[in-house]
N, C-alpha and C. Protein backbone atom coordinates (compact mmCIF):
# COMPACT_ATOMS: atom_id res chain seq x y z
N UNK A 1 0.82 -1.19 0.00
CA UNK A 1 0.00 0.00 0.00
C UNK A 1 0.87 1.26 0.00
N UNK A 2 2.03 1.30 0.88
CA UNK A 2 2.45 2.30 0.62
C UNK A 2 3.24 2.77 -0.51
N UNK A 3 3.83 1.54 -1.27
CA UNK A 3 4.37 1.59 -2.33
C UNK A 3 3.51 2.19 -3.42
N UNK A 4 2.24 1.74 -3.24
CA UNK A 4 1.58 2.47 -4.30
C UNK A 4 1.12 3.69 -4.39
N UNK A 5 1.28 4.01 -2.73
CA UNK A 5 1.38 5.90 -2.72
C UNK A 5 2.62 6.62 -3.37
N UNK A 6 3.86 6.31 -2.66
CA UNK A 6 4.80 6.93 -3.20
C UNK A 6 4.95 6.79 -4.73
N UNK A 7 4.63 6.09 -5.51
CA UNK A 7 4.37 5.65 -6.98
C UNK A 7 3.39 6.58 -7.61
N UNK A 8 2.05 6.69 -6.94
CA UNK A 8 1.21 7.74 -7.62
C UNK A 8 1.69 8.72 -6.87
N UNK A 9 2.43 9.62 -6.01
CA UNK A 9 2.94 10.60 -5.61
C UNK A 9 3.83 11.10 -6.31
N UNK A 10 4.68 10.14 -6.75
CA UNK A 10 5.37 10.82 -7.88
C UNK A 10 4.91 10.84 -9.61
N UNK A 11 3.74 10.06 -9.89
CA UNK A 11 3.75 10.20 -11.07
C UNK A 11 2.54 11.71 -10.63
N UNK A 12 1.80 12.30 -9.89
CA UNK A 12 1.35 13.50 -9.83
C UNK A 12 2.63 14.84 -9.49
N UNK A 13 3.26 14.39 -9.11
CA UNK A 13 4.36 15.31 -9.31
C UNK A 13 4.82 15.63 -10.54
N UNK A 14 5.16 14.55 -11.30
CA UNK A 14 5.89 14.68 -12.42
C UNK A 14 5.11 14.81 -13.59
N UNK A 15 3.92 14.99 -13.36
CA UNK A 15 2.57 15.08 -14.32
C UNK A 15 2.64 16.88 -14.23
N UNK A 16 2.34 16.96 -12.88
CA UNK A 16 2.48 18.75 -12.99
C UNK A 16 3.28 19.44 -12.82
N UNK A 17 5.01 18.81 -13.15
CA UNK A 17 5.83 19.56 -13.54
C UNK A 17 5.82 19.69 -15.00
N UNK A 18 5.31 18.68 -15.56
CA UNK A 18 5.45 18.38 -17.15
C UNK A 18 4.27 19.32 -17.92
N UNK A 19 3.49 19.47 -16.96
CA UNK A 19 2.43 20.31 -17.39
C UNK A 19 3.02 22.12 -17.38
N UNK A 20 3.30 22.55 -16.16
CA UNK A 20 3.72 23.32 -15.89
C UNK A 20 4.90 24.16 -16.87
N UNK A 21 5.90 22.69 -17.43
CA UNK A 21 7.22 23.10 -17.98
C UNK A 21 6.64 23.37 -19.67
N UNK A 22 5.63 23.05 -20.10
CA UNK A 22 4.64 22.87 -21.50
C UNK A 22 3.96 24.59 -21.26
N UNK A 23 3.25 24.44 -20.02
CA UNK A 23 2.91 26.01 -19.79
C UNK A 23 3.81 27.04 -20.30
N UNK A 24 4.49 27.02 -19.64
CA UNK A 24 6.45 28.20 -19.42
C UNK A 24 6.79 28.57 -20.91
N UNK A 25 7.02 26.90 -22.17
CA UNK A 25 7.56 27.16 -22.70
C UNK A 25 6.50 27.65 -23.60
N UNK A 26 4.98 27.70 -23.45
CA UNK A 26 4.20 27.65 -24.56
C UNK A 26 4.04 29.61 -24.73
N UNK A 27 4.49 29.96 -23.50
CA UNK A 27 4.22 31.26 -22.99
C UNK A 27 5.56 32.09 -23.23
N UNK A 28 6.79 31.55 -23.93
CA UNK A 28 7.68 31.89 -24.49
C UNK A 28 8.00 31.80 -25.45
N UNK A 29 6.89 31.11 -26.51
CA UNK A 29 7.26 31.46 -27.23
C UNK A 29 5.65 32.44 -27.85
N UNK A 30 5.16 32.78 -27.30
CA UNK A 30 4.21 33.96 -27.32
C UNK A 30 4.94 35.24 -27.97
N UNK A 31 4.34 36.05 -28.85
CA UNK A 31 4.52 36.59 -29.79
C UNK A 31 4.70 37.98 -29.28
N UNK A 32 4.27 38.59 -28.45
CA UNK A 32 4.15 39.77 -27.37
C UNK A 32 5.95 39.36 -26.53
N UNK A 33 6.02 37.95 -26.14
CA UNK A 33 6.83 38.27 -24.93
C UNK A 33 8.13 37.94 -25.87
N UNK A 34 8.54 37.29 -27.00
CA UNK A 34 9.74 37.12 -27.62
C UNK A 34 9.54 38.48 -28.36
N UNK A 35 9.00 38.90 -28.70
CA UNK A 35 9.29 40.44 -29.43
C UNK A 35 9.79 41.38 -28.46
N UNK A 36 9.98 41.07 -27.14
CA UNK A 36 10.44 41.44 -26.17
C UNK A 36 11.81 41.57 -25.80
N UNK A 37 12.66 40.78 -25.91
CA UNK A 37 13.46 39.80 -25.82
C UNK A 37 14.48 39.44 -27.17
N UNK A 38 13.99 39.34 -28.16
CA UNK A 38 14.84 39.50 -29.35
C UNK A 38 14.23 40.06 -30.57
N UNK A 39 15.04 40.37 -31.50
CA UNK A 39 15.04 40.79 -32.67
C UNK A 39 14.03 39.80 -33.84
N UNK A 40 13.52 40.30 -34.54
CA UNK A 40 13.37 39.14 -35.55
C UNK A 40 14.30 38.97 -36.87
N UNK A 41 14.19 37.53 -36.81
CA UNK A 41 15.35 37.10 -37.96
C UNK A 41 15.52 37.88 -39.61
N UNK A 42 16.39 38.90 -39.56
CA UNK A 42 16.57 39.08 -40.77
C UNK A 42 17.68 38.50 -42.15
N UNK A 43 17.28 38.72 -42.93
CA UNK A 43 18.48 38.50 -43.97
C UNK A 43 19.76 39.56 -43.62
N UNK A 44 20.48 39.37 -44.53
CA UNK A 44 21.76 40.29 -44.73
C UNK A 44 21.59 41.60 -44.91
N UNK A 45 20.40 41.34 -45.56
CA UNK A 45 20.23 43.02 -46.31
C UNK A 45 18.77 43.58 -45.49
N UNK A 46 18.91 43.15 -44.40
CA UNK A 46 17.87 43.63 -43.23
C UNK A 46 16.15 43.06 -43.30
N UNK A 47 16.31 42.39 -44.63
CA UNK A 47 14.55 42.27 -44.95
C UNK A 47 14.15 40.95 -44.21
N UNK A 48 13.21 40.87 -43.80
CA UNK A 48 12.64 39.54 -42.92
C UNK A 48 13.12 37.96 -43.69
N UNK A 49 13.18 37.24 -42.89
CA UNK A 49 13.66 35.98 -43.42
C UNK A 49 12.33 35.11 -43.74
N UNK A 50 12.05 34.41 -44.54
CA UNK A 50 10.82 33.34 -44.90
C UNK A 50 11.66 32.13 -44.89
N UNK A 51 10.15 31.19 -44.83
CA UNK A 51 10.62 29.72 -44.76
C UNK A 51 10.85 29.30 -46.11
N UNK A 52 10.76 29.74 -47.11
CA UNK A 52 11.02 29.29 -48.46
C UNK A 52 11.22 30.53 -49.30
């Protein structure tokens, strides 16, 4: 019995760190707070970079 506490004690731990760490990063890369923080990617000749 107690084994199966400390077992679900840690998989709720590690459930809402994993949640938490998904939060953080989902909220960094938010468009408000990295325009904050860095530049956006240009070419050489200053004009915005595209994916193709």
């Amino acid at each position: 019995m107690l084994t199966i506490l400390i077992q679900s004690s840690i998989f709720v731990v590690g459930f809402g760190l994993g949640y938490a760490a998904c939060a953080w990063r989902a909220h960094r890369r938010h468009p408000t707070y990295a325009s904050r923080n860095t530049r956006p990617v240009t070419s050489m000749f200053g004009h915005p970079r595209r994916a193709f």
